[in-house]
Protein backbone atom coordinates (compact mmCIF):
# COMPACT_ATOMS: atom_id res chain seq x y z
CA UNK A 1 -22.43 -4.91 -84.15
CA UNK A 2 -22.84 -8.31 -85.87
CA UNK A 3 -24.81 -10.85 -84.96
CA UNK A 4 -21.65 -13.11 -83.57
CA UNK A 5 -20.48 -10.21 -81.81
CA UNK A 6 -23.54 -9.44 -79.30
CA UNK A 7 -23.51 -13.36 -78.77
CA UNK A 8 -19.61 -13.34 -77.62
CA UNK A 9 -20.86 -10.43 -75.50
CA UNK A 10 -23.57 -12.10 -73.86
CA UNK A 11 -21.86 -14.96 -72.97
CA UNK A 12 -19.38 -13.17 -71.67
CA UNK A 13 -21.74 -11.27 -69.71
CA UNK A 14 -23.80 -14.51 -68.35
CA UNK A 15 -20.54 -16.05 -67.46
CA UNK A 16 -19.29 -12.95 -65.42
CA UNK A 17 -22.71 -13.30 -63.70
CA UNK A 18 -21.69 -16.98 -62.80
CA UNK A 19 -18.99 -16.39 -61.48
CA UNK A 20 -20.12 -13.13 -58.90
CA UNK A 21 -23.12 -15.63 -57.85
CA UNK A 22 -20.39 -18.69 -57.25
CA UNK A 23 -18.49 -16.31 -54.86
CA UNK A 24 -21.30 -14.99 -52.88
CA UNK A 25 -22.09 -18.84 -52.69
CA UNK A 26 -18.70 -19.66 -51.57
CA UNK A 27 -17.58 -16.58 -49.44
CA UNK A 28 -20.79 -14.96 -47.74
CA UNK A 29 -18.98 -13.20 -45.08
CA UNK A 30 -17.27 -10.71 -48.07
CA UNK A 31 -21.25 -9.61 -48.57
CA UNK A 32 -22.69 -6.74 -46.20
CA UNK A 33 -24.27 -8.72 -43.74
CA UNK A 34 -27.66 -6.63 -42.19
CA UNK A 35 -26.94 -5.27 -39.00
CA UNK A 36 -27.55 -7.64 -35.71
CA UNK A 37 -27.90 -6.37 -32.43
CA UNK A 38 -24.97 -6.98 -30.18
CA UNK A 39 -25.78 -9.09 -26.78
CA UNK A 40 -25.94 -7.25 -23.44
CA UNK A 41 -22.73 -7.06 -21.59
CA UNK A 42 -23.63 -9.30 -18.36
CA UNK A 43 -23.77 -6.71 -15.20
CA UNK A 44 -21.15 -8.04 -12.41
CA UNK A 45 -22.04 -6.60 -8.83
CA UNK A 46 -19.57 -6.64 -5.73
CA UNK A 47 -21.29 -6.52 -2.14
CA UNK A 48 -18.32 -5.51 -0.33
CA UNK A 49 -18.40 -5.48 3.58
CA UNK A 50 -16.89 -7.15 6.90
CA UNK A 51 -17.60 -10.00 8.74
CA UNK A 52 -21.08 -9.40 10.89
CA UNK A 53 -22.88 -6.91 8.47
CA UNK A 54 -25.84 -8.38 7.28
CA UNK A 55 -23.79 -8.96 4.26
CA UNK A 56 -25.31 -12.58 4.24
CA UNK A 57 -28.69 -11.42 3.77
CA UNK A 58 -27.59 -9.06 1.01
CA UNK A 59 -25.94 -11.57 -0.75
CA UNK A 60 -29.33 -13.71 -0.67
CA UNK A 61 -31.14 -10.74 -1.39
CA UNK A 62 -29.50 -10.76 -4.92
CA UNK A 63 -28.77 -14.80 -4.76
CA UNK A 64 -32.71 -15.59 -4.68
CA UNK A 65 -33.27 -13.46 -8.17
CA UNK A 66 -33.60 -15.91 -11.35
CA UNK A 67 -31.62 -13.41 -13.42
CA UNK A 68 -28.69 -14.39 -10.72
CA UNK A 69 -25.46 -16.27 -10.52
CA UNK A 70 -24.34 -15.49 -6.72
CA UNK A 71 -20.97 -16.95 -4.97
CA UNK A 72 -20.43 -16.09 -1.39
CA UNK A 73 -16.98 -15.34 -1.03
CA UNK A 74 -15.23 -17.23 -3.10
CA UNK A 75 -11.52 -15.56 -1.99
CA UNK A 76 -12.53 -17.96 1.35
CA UNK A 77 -10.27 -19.95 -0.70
CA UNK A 78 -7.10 -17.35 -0.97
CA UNK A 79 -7.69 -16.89 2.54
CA UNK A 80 -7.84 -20.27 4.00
CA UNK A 81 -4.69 -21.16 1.71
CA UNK A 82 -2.37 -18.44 3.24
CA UNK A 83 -3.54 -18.36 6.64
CA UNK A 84 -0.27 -16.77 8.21
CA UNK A 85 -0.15 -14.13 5.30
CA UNK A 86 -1.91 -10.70 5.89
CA UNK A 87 -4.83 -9.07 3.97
CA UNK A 88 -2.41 -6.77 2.03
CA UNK A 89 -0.04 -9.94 0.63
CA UNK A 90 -3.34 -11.37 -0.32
CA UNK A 91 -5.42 -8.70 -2.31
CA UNK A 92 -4.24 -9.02 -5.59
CA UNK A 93 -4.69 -12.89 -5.50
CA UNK A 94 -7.92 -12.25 -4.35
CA UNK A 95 -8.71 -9.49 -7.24
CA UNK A 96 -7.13 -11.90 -9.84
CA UNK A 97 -9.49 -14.59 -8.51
CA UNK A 98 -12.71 -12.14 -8.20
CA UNK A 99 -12.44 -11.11 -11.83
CA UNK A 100 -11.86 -14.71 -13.25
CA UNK A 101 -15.06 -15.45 -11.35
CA UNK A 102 -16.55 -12.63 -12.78
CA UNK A 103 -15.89 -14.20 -16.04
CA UNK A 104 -17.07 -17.46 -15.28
CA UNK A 105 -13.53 -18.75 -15.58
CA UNK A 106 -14.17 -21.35 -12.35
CA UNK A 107 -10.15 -23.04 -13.36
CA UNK A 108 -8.80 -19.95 -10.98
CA UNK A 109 -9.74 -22.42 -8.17
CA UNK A 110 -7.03 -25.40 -9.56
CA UNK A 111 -4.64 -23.03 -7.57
CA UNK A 112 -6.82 -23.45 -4.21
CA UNK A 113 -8.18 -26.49 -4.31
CA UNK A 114 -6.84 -30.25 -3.81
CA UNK A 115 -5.93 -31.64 -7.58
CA UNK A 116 -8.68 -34.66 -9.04
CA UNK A 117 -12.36 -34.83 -9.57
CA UNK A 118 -13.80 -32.17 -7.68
CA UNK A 119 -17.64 -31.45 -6.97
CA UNK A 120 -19.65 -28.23 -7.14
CA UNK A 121 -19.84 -28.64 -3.04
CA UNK A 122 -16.09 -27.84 -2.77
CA UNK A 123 -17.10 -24.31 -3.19
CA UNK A 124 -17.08 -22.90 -0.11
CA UNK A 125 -20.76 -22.04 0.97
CA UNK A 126 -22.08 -23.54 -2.26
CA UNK A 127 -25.47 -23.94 -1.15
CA UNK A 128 -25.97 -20.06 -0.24
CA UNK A 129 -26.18 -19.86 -4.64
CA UNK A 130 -29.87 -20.66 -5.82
CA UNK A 131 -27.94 -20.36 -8.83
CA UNK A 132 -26.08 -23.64 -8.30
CA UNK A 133 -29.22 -25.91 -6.83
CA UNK A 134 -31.30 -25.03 -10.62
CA UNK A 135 -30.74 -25.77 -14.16
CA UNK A 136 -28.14 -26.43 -15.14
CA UNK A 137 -26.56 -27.08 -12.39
CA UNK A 138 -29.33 -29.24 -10.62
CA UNK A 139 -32.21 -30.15 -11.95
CA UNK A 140 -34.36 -30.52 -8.98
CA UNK A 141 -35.34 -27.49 -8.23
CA UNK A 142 -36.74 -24.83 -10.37
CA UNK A 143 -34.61 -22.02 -11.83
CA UNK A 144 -37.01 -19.56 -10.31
CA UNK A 145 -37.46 -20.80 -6.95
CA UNK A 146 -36.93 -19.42 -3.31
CA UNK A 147 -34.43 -22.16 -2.16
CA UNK A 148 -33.26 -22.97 1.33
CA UNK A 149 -29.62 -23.23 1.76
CA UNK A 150 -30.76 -26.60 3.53
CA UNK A 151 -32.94 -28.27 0.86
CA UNK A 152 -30.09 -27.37 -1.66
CA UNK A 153 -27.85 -28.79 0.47
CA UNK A 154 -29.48 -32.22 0.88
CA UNK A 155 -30.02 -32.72 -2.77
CA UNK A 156 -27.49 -31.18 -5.00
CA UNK A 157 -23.60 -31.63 -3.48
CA UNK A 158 -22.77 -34.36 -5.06
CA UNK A 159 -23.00 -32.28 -9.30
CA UNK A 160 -19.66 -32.39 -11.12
CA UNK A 161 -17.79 -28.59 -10.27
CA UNK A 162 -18.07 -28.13 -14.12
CA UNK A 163 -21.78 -27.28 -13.74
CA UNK A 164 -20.39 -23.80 -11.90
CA UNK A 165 -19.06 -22.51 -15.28
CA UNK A 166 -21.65 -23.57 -17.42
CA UNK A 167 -24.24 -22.02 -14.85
CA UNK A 168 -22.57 -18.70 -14.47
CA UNK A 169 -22.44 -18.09 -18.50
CA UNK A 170 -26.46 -18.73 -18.55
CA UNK A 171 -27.14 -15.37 -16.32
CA UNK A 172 -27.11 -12.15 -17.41
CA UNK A 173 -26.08 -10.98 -13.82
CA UNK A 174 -22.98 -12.08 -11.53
CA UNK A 175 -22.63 -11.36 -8.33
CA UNK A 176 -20.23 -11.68 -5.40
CA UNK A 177 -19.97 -11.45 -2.35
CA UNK A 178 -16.76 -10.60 -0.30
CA UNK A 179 -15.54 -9.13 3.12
CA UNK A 180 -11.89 -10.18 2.57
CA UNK A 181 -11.22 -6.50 0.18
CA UNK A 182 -9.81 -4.03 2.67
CA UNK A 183 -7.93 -1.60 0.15
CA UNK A 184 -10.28 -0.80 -3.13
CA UNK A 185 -7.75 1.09 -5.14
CA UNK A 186 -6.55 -2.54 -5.71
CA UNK A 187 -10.39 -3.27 -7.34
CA UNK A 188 -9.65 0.10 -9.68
CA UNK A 189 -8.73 -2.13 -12.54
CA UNK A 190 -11.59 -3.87 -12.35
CA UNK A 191 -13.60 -0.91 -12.56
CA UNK A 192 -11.70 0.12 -15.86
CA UNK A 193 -12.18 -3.08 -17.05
CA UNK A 194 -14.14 -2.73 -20.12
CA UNK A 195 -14.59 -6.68 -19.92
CA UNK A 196 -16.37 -5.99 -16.93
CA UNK A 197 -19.62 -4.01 -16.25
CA UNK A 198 -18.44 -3.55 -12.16
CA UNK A 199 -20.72 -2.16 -9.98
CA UNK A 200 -20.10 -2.18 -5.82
CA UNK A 201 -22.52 -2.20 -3.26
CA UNK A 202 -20.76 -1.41 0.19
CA UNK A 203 -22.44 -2.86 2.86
CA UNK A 204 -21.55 -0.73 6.74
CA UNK A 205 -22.88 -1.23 9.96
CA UNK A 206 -22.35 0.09 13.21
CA UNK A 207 -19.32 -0.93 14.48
CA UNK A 208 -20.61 -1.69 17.98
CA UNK A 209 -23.50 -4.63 16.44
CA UNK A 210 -20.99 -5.70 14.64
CA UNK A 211 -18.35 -6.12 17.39
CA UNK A 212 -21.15 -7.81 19.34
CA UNK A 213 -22.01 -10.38 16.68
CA UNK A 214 -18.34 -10.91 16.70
CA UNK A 215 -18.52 -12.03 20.08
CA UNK A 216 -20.62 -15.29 18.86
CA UNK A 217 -18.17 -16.24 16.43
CA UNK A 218 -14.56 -15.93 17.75
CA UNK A 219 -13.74 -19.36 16.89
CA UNK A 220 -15.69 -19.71 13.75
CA UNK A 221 -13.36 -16.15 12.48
CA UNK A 222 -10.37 -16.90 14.53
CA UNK A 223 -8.33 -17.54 11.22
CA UNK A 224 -9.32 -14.77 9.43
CA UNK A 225 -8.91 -11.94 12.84
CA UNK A 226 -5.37 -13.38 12.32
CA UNK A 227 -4.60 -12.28 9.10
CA UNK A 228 -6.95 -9.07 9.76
CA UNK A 229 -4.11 -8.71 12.80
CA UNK A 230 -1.41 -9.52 10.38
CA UNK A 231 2.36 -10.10 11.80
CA UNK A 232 1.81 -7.50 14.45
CA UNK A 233 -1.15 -9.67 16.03
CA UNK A 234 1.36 -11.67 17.86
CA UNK A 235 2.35 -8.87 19.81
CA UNK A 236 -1.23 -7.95 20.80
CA UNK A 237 -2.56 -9.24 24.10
CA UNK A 238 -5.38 -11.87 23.68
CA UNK A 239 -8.06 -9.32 25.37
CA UNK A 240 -7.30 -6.87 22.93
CA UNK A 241 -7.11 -8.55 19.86
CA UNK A 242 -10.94 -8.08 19.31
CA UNK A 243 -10.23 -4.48 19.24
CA UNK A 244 -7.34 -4.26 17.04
CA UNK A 245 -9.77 -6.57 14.25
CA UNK A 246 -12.60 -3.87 14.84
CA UNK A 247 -9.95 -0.94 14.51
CA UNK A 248 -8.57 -2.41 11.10
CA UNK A 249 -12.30 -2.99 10.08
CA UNK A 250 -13.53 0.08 10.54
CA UNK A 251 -10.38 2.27 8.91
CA UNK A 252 -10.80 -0.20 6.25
CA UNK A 253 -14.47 0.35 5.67
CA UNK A 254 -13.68 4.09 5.80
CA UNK A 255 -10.70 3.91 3.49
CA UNK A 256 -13.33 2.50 0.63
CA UNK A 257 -15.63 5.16 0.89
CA UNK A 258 -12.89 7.77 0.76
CA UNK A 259 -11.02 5.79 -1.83
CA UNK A 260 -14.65 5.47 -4.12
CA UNK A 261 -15.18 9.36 -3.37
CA UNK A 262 -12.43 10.30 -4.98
CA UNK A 263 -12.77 8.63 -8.39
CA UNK A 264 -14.10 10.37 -11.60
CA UNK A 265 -17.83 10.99 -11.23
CA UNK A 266 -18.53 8.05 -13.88
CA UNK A 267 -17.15 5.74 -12.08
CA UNK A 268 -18.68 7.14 -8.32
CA UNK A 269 -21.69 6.33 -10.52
CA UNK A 270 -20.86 2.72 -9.86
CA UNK A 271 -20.74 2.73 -6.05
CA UNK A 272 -23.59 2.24 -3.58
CA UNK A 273 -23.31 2.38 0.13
CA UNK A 274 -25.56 0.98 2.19
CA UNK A 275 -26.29 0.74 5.64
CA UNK A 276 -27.76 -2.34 7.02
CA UNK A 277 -29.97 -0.78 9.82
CA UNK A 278 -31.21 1.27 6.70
CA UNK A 279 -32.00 -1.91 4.66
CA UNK A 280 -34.02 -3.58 7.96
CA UNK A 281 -36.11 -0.27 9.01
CA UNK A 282 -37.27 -0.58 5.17
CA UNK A 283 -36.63 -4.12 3.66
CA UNK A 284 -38.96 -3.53 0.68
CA UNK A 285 -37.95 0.33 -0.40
CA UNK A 286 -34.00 -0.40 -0.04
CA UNK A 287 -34.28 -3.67 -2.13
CA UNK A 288 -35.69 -2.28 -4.41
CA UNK A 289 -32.81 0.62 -4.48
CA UNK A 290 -30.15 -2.25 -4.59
CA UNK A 291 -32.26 -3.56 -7.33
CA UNK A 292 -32.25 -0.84 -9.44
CA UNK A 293 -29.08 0.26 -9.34
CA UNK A 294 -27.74 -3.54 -10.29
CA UNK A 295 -30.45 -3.72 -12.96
CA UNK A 296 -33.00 -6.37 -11.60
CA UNK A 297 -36.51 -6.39 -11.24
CA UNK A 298 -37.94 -6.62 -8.06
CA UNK A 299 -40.67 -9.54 -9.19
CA UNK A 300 -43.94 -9.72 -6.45
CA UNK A 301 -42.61 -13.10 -4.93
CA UNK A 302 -39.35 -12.00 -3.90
CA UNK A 303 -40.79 -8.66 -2.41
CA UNK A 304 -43.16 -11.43 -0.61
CA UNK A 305 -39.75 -13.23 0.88
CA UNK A 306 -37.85 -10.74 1.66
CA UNK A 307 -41.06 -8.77 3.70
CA UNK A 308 -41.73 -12.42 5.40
CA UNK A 309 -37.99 -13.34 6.34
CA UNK A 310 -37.30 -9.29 7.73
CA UNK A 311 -40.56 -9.74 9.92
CA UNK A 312 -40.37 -13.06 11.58
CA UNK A 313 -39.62 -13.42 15.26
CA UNK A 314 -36.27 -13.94 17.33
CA UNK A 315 -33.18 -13.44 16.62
CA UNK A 316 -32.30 -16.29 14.31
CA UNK A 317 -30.76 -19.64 14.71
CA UNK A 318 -27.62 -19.88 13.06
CA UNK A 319 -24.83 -17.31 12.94
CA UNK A 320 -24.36 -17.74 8.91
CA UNK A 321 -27.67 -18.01 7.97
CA UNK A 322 -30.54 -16.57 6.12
CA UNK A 323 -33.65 -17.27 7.73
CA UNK A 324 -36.82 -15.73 8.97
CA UNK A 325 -36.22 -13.01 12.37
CA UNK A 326 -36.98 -10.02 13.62
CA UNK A 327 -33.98 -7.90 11.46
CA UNK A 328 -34.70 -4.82 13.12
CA UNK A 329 -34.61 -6.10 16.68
CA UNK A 330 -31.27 -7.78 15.63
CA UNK A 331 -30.02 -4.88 14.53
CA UNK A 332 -30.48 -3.19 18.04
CA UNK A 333 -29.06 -5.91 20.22
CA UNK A 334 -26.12 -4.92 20.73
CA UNK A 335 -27.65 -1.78 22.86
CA UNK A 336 -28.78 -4.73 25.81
CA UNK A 337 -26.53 -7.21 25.37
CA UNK A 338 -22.85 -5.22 25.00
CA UNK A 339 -21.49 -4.08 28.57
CA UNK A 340 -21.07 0.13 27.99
CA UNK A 341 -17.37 -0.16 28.40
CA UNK A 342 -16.85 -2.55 25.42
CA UNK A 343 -19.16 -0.02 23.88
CA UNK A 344 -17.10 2.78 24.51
CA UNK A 345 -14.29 1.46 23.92
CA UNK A 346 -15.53 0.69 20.29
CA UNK A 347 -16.46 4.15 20.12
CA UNK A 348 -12.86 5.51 21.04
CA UNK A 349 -11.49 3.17 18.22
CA UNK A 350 -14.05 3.71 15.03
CA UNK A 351 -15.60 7.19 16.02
CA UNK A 352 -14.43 9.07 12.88
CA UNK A 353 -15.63 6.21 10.63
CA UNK A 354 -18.94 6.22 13.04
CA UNK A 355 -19.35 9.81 12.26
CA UNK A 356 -18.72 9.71 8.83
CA UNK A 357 -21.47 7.10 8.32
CA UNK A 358 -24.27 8.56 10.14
CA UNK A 359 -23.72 6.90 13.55
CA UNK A 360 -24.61 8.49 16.90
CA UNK A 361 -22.64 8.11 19.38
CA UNK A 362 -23.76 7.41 23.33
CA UNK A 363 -22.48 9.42 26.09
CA UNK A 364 -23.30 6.95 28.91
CA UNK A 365 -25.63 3.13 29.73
CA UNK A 366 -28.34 5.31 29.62
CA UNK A 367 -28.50 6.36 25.99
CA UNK A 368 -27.23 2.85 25.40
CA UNK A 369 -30.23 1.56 26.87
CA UNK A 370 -32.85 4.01 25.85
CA UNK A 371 -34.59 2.51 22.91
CA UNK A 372 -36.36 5.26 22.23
CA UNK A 373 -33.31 7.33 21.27
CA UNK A 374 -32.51 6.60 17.80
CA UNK A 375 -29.10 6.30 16.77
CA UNK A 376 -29.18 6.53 12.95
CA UNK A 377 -28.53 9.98 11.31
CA UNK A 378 -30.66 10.49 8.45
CA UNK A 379 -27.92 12.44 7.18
CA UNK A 380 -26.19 11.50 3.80
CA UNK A 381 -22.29 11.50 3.63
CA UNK A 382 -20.86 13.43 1.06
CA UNK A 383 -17.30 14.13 -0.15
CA UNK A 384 -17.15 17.65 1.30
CA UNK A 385 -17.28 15.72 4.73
CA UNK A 386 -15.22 13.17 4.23
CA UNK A 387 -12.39 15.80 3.40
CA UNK A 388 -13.19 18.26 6.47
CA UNK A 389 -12.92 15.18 8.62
């Protein structure tokens, strides 16, 4: 090869060389990149229950955790909108909303909530998310704070309702609270979601405390017991119309555990029930079971707060709040305070679901009143004994 030759070639060969480095310049995307890992998928937790279950102080359970972003009840707002509709008209609006939510997508409240400039207070219950009174949403407490509902309240209502979304997309967990689901085969495409992560934790208590509690708050749930009721409510008497709410609740509460039971084991794998006199005999060992199974850590301070606001004394002084009492002993107060034939009459109406759930049952005032006979069956429910029942 001649001299002139291997120079053409070399040129040629430096100018093919140009041109490959000019591209990988220009187009670095076309080049293997190295492998990145891919970000967690954020873990979205339901706490399903009924009004009067404790479900407040499970919500704060999980609200108080810096890894966090809690809303209590958001479908309030479905609910509130349609008050003459019935649960059933209203559950996919409320699934449509709970997913959005989920995916800290906060402009599924335009459809709820007067048009204009709206604050982060017009949420209802706002100030129950620790979530919402820290960064980024307020900056005056810290992000990993224990923070009264009424602190929050005093100093962070008046933040601009954008701060919701950009707060929820900061946390790797989200987590909702609702007692306004009384069908969950319309939550199974959630679950299949792959957008979602769902998990549920179904909150149950005994039917009678709750009916009790009830009692305190007719006025405060007198539009929701009507669309509990539905249409046929009219045609209830007004002294039975606590009964028919409690009769709906508890074939509701039963109807998601049968409903959960019955779905492929991968998905059971996503369900945990819980019983509230469970979580106050043993604050400490059934928070941290929550805990786990949502994917938290249970850090020393909050296993300081929830030991100190479980062992306090009283009964609490206000209906739909989280603060420091004697859980257990509220837990039992229904067995002095509720005449025996309101307690039998519960009885009559949500036995089977009683049963099912680990319940006893009392055969007269005595039992009723006899402390010392316990009332919680150890016993686990399973699916076998869902189906024989």
């Amino acid at each position: 090869m001649t001299l002139l030759k291997k120079m053409k070639l070399l040129l040629f060969l430096v100018s093919q060389m140009a041109i490959f480095t000019f591209f990988i310049f220009l187009y670095p995307h076309n080049i293997n990149p190295p492998p990145t890992e891919e970000a967690p998928k954020p873990m979205h937790v339901l706490v399903l229950s009924s009004w009067r279950s404790g479900s407040s102080f499970v919500g704060q359970l999980f609200g108080q955790h810096p890894d966090v972003f809690y809303l209590m009840e958001p479908a309030w707002h479905v609910w509130m909108n349609f008050g003459h509709s019935s649960a059933s008209t209203l559950h996919m609006a409320v699934r449509d909303l709970i997913r959005a939510v989920f995916l800290c997508d906060m402009s599924v409240f335009d459809a709820y909530m007067s048009p204009g400039p709206r604050l982060q207070s017009s949420l209802f219950q706002w100030e129950a998310s620790r979530a919402l009174c820290s960064p980024p949403a307020c900056n005056v407490f810290q992000r990993d704070e224990i923070i009264p509902q009424t602190h929050c309240k005093l100093v962070c209502s008046k933040q601009p309702f954008e701060v919701v979304e950009k707060a929820c997309r900061t946390y790797s967990h989200v987590v909702l609270k609702e007692v306004r689901v009384f069908n969950l085969q319309v939550l199974y495409p959630l679950l299949r979601d792959p957008s979602l992560n769902l998990h549920i934790v179904h909150l149950v208590r005994d039917p009678r405390a709750v009916f009790r509690s009830r009692e305190r708050t007719t006025h405060e749930l007198s539009i929701d017991s009507n669309i509990v009721m539905g249409p046929q409510g009219k045609k209830v008497s007004k002294e039975d119309q606590p009964y028919k709410v409690m009769q709906v609740i508890c074939e509701s509460q039963l109807e998601i555990y049968k409903a959960m039971q019955a779905l492929p084991k991968a998905l059971r794998q996503r369900y945990l029930l819980m019983r509230y006199e469970d979580l106050v005999r043993d604050p400490l060992p059934q928070t941290a079971r929550m805990y786990e199974f949502a994917g938290l850590k249970f850090l020393p301070r909050l296993q300081t707060w929830v030991h100190n606001i479980t062992q306090g004394k009283g009964m609490g002084n206000h209906p739909f709040h989280t603060n420091t009492r004697n859980a257990r002993n509220v837990s039992q107060a229904w067995r002095w305070s509720l005449p025996h034939e309101n307690v039998s009459r519960i009885q009559e109406l949500c036995g089977h679901t009683m049963n099912l759930l680990g319940y006893h049952l009392v055969k007269s005032k005595q039992e009723q009143k006899n402390l010392s006979l316990d009332l919680l069956s150890t016993w686990t429910p399973s699916k076998q004994d869902y189906q024989e029942g």
